[in-house]
Protein backbone atom coordinates (compact mmCIF):
# COMPACT_ATOMS: atom_id res chain seq x y z
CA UNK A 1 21.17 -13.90 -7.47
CA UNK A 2 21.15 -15.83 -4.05
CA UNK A 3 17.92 -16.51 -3.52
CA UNK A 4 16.31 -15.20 -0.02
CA UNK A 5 19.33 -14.08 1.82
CA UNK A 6 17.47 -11.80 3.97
CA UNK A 7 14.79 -13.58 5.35
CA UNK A 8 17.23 -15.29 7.97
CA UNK A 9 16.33 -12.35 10.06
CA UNK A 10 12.56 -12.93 10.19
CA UNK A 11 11.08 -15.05 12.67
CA UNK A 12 9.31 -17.74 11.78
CA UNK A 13 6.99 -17.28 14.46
CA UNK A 14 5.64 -14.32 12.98
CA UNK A 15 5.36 -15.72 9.48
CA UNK A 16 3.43 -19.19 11.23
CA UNK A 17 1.24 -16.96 13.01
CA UNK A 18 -0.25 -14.66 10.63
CA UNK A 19 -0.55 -18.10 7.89
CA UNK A 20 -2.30 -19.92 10.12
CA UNK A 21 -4.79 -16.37 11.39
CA UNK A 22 -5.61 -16.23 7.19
CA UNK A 23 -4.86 -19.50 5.51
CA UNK A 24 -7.15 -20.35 2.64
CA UNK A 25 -6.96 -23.98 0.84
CA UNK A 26 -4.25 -24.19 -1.25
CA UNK A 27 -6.08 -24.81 -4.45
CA UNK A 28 -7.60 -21.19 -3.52
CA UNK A 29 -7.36 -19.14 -6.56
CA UNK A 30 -6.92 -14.92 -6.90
CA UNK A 31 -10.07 -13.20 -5.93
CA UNK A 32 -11.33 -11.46 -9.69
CA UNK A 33 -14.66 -11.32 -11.54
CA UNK A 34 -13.36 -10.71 -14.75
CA UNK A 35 -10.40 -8.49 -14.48
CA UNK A 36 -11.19 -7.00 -11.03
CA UNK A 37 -8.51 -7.07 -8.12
CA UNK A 38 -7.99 -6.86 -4.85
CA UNK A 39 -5.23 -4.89 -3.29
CA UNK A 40 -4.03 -5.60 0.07
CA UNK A 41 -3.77 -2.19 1.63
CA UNK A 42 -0.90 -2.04 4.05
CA UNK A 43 -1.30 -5.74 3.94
CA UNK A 44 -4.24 -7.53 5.98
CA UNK A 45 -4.30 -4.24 8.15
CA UNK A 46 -7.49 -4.52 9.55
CA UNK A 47 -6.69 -7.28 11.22
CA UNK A 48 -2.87 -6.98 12.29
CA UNK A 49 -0.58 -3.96 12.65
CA UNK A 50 -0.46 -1.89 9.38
CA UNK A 51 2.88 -3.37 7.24
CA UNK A 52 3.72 -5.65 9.74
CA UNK A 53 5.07 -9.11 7.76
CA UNK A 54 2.42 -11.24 9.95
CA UNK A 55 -0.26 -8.55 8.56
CA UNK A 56 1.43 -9.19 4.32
CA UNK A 57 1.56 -12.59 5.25
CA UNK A 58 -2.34 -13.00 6.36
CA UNK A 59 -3.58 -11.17 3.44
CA UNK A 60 -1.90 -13.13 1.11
CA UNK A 61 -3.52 -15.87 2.50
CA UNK A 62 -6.69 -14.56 2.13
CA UNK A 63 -6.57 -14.62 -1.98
CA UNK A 64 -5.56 -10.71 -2.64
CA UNK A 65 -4.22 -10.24 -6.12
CA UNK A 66 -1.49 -7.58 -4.56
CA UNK A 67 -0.04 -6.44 -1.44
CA UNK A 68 1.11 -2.95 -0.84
CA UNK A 69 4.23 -1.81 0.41
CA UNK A 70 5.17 1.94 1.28
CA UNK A 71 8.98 2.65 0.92
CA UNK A 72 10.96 5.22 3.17
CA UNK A 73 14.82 5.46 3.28
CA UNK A 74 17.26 5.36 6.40
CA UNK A 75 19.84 7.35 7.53
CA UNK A 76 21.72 4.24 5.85
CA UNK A 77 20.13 4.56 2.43
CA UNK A 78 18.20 1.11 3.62
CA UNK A 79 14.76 0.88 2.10
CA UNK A 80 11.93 0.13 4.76
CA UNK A 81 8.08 -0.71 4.21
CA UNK A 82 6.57 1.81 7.08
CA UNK A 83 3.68 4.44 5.78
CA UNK A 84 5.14 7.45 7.14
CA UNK A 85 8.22 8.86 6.83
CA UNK A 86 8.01 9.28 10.64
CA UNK A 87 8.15 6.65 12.70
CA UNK A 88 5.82 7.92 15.82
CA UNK A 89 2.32 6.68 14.68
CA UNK A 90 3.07 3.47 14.48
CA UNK A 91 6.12 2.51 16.90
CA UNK A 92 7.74 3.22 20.47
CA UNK A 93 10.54 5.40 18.97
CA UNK A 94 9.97 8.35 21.22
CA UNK A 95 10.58 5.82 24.18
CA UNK A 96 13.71 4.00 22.72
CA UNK A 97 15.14 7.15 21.40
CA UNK A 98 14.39 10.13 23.71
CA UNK A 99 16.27 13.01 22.48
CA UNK A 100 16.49 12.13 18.60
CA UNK A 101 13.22 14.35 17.42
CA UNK A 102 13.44 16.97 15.19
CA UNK A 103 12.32 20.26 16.24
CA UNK A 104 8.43 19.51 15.15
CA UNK A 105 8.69 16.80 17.80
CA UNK A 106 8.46 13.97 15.12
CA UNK A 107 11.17 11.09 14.82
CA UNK A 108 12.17 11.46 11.03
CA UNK A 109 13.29 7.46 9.49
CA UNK A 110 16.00 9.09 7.45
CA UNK A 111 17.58 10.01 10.98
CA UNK A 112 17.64 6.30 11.85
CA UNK A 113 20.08 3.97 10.87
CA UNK A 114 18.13 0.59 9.56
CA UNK A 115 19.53 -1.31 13.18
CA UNK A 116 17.95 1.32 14.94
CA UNK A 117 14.71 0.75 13.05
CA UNK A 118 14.76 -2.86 13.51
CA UNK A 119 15.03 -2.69 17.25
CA UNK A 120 11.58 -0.73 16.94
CA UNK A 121 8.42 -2.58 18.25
CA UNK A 122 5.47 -1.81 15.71
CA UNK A 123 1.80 -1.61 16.98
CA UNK A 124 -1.59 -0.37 15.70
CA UNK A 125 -1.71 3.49 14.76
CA UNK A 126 -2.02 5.82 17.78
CA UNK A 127 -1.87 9.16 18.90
CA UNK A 128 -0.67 11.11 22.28
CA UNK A 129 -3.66 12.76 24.25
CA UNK A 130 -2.26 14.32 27.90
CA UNK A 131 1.28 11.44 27.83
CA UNK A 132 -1.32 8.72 27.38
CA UNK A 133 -1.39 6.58 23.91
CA UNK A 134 -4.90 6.13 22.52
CA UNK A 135 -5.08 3.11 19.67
CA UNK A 136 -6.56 5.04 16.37
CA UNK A 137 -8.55 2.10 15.80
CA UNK A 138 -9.77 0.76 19.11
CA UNK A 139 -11.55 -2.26 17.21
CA UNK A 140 -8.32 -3.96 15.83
CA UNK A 141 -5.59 -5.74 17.38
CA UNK A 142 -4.48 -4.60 20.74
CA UNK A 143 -1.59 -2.18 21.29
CA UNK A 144 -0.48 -4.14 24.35
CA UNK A 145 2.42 -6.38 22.62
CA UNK A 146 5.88 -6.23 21.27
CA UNK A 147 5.80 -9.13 19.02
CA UNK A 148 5.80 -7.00 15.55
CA UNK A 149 8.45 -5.08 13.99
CA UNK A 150 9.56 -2.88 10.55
CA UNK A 151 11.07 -4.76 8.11
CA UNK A 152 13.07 -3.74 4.63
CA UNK A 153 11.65 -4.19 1.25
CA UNK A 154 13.90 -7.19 0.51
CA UNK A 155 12.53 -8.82 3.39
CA UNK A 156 8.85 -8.35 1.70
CA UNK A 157 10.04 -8.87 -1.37
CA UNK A 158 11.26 -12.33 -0.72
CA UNK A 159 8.53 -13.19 1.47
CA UNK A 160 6.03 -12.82 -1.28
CA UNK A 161 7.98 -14.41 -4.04
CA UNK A 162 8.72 -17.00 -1.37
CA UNK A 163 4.63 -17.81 -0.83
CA UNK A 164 4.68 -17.52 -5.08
CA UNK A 165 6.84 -20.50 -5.38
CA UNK A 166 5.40 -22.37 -2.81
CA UNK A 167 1.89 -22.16 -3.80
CA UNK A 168 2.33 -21.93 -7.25
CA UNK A 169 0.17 -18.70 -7.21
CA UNK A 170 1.09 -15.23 -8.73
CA UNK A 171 0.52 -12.44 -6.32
CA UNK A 172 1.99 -8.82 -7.19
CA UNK A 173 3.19 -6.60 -4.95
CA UNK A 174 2.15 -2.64 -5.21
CA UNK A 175 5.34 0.10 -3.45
CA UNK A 176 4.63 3.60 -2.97
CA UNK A 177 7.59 5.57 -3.52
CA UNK A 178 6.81 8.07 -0.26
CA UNK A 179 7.56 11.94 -0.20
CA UNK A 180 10.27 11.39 -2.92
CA UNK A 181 10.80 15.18 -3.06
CA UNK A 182 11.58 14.97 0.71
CA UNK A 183 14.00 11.98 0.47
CA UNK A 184 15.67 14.46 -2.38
CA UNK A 185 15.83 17.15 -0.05
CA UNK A 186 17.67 14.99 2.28
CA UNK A 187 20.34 13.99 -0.01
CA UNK A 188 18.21 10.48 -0.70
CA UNK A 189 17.14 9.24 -4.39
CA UNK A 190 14.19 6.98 -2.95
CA UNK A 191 12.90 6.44 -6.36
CA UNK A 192 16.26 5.04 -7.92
CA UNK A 193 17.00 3.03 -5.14
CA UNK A 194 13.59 1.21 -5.39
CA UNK A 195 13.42 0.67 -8.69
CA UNK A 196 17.03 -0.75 -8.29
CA UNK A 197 15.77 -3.13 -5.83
CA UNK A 198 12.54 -3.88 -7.80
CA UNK A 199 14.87 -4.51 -10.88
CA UNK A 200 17.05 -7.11 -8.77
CA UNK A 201 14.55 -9.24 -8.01
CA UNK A 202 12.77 -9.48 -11.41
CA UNK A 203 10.85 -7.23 -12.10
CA UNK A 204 11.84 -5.55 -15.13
CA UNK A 205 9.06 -5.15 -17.76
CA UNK A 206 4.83 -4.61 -17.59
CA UNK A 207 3.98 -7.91 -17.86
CA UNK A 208 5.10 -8.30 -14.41
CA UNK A 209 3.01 -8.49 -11.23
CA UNK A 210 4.33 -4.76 -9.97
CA UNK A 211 2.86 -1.07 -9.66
CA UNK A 212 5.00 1.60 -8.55
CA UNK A 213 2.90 4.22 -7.02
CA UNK A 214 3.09 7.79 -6.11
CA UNK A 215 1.32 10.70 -5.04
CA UNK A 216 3.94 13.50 -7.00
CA UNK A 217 3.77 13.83 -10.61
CA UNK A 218 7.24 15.09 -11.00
CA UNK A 219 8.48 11.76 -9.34
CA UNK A 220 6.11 10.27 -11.90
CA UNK A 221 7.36 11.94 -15.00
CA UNK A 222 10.92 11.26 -13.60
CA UNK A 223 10.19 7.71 -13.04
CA UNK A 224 8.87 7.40 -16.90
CA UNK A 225 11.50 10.04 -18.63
CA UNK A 226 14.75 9.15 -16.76
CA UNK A 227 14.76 6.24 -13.38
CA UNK A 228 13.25 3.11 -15.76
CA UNK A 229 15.23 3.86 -19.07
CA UNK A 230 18.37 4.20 -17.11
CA UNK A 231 17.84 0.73 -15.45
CA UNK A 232 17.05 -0.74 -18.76
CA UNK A 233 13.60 -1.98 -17.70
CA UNK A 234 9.82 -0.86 -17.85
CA UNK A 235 7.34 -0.80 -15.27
CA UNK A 236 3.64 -0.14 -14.77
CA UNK A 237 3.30 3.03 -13.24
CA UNK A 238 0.48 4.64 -11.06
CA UNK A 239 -0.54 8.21 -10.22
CA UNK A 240 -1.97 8.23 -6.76
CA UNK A 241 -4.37 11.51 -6.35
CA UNK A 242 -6.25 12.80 -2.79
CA UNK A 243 -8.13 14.84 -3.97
CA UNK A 244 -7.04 18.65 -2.87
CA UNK A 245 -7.05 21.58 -4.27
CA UNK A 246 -3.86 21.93 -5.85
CA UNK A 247 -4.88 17.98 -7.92
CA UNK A 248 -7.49 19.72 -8.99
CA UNK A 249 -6.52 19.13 -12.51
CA UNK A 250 -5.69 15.56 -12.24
CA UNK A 251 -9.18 15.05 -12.07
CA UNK A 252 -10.42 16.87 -15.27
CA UNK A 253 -10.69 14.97 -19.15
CA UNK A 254 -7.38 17.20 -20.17
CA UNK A 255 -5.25 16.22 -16.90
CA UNK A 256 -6.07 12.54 -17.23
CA UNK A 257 -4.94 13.00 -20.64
CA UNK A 258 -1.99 14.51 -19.13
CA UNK A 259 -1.43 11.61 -16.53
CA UNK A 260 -1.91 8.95 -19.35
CA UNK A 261 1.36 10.21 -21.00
CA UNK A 262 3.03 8.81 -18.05
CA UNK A 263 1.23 6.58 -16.05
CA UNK A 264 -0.68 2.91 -17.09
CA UNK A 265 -3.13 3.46 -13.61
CA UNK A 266 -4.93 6.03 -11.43
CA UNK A 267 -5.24 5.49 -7.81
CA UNK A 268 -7.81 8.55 -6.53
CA UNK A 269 -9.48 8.56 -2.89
CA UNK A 270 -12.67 7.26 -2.90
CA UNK A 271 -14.81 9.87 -2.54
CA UNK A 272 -13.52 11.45 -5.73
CA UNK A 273 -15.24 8.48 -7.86
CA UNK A 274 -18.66 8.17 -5.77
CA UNK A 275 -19.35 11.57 -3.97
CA UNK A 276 -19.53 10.17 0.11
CA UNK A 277 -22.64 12.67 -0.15
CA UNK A 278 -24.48 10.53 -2.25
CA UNK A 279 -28.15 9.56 -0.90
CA UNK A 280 -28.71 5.93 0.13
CA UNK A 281 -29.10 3.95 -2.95
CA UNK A 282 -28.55 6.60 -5.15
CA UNK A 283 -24.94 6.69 -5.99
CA UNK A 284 -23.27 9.93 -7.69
CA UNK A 285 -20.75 8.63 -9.75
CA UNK A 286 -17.79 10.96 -11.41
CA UNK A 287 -16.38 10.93 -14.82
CA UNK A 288 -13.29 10.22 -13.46
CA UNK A 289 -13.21 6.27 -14.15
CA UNK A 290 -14.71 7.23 -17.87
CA UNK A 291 -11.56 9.65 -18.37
CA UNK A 292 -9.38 7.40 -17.40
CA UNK A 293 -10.64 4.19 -19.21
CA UNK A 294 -10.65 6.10 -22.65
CA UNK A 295 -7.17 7.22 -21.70
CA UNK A 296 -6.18 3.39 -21.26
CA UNK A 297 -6.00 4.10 -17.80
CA UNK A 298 -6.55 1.03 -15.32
CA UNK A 299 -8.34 3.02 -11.66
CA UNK A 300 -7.55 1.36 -8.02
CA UNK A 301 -9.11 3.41 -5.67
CA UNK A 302 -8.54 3.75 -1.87
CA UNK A 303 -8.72 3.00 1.16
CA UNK A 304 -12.03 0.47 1.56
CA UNK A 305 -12.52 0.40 5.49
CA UNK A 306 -14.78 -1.40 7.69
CA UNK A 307 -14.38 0.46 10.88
CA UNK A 308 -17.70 2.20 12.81
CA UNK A 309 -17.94 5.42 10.90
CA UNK A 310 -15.98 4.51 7.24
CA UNK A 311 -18.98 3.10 5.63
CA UNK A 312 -20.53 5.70 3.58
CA UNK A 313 -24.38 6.71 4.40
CA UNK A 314 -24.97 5.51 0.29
CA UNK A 315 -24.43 2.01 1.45
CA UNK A 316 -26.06 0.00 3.41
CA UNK A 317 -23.03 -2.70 3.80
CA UNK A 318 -19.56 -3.03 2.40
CA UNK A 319 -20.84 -5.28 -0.16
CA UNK A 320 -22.82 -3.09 -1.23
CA UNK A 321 -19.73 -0.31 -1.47
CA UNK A 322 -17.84 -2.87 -3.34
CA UNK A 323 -20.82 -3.47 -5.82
CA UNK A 324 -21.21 0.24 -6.43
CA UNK A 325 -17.38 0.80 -6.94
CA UNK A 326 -16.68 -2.50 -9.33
CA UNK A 327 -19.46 -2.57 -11.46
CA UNK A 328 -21.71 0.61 -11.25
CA UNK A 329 -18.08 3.02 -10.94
CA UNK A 330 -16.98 0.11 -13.20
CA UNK A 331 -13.21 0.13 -11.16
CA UNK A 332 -10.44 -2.02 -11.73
CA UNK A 333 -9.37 -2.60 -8.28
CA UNK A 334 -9.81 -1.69 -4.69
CA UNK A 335 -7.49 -1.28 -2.16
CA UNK A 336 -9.06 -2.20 1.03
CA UNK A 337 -7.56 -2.81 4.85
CA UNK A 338 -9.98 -6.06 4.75
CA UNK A 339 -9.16 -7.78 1.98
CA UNK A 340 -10.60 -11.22 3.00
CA UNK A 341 -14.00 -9.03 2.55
CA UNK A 342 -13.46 -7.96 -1.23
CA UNK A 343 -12.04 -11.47 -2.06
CA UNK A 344 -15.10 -12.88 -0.79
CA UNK A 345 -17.65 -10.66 -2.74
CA UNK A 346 -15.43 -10.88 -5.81
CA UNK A 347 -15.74 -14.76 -5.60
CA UNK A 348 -19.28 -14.64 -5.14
CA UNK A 349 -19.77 -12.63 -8.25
């Protein structure tokens, strides 16, 4: 296979920038205290735009163990790392392409070819109050700037194995297969065409630094029973769960059992391991890490934030959070916006 053909179309600008913003020593080793990781979420997102390759860049800088990528298709069948399947939240879409919503007023990535994408600029998260853009997260970086953009999952792909071989360090990478029953719907086999592109460059057995993720169990059982015996190769696999009512029974002893037949991880919300009513100092802890332990289950729970009004009234710092969540909750990972922060307290343990 060539190696990096596709990363002629970053700029290396962007790829400077965000090294320099994060870089550790390079004798810097993974952040763990024991077996404990950190997972970039969205890359260093609370710092630069969410999947921006400055923002993947910067947190593997700052020491996480793996960086998260969540996969959409184009009109093209080109696989992008953006969050949503809509491209409004996070881009000036409705500006470059007036006319090209659907009739729920959202810009749809499967109706974009991957040039159209690409000619995208990506900021922080917003929303539209009375024609006027309002940042999600006024704290991080500003709005005002056109210097980011989407990329594909090659491009990621490369850049991370590209940072492996230079450093001589070993840091995974962690794609979400998103609304795979939606991509189906549209005539697009998401979930084949990742794992395609995941067996391409490498990664083709557990022992590798991978987890394919996803919220739909029938994309999970398909991924298991059909997708990764087809390709020849085997993966670890991860059940992401948010906690609604219809998951209700992913979160009881019998439906982790269930999960387990698939899946080698859990990745629940928060609040579904530590209940975010818990008293100060008095953490109320689930079963749900126990159930999935016994099951041989490895647990990464989500999303670890430190913006004003994400810090749960049980702790009195992140720190703390991250002490209740490793070794009270006894997790295996985190996945956190801030990784430089979970690096750190992992270190120090």
């Amino acid at each position: 296979m060539q190696v990096f053909p596709v990363l002629k179309r970053l700029t290396l600008g962007a790829i400077v920038m965000s090294l320099v913003a994060g870089i550790l020593p390079a004798s810097t080793a993974l952040a763990q205290s024991g077996d404990k990781i950190v997972v970039a979420h969205r890359g260093a997102s609370g710092y630069l735009p969410e999947h921006s390759l400055p923002a993947k860049a910067m947190a593997y800088a700052m020491g996480a163990d793996y960086i998260e990528q969540d996969v959409v298709m184009t009109r093209d069948d080109q696989l992008i790392v953006i969050h949503d399947i809509t491209l409004d939240r996070t881009t000036d879409v409705a500006e470059r392409f007036p006319g090209r919503a659907r009739e729920d007023g959202l810009h749809y990535a499967v109706d974009f070819t991957l040039d159209e994408i690409l000619s995208l600029h990506v900021t922080e998260g917003f929303t539209v109050e009375n024609g006027q853009k309002r940042q999600l997260y006024p704290e991080r970086f500003p709005m005002e700037t056109s210097i980011f953009r989407v990329h594909t999952l090659a491009q990621e792909i490369e850049l991370v194995q590209g940072l492996n071989r230079s450093t001589g360090r070993d840091v995974g990478i962690y794609p979400e297969i998103k609304s795979p029953a939606f991509h189906l719907a549209e005539g697009k086999d998401l979930g084949r065409a990742v794992i395609k592109v995941l067996k391409e460059y490498g990664y083709t057995q557990k022992s590798d630094k991978v987890f394919v993720q996803t919220f739909e169990f029938d994309e999970l059982k398909r991924l298991h029973d059909e997708i990764l015996p087809e390709a020849g190769i085997d993966l670890n696999l991860v059940q992401l769960v948010d906690g609604g009512d219809e998951n209700a029974w992913m979160q009881t002893e019998d439906g982790i059992a269930e999960i387990a037949r698939y899946a080698d991880g859990l990745g629940p919300e928060k609040s579904m391991i530590v209940d975010r009513r818990s008293p100060p100092g008095a953490p109320i802890i689930s079963p749900l890490v126990g159930y999935a332990h016994a099951n041989g289950l490895q647990v990464h729970p989500y999303t670890f934030r430190l913006d004003p009004g994400q810090l749960p009234g049980y702790a009195d710092s992140f720190e703390q959070m991250l002490e209740i969540f490793y070794f009270q909750a006894d997790v295996d990972g985190v996945f956190t916006d801030f990784p430089d922060r979970a690096v750190n307290f992992l270190r120090g343990r």
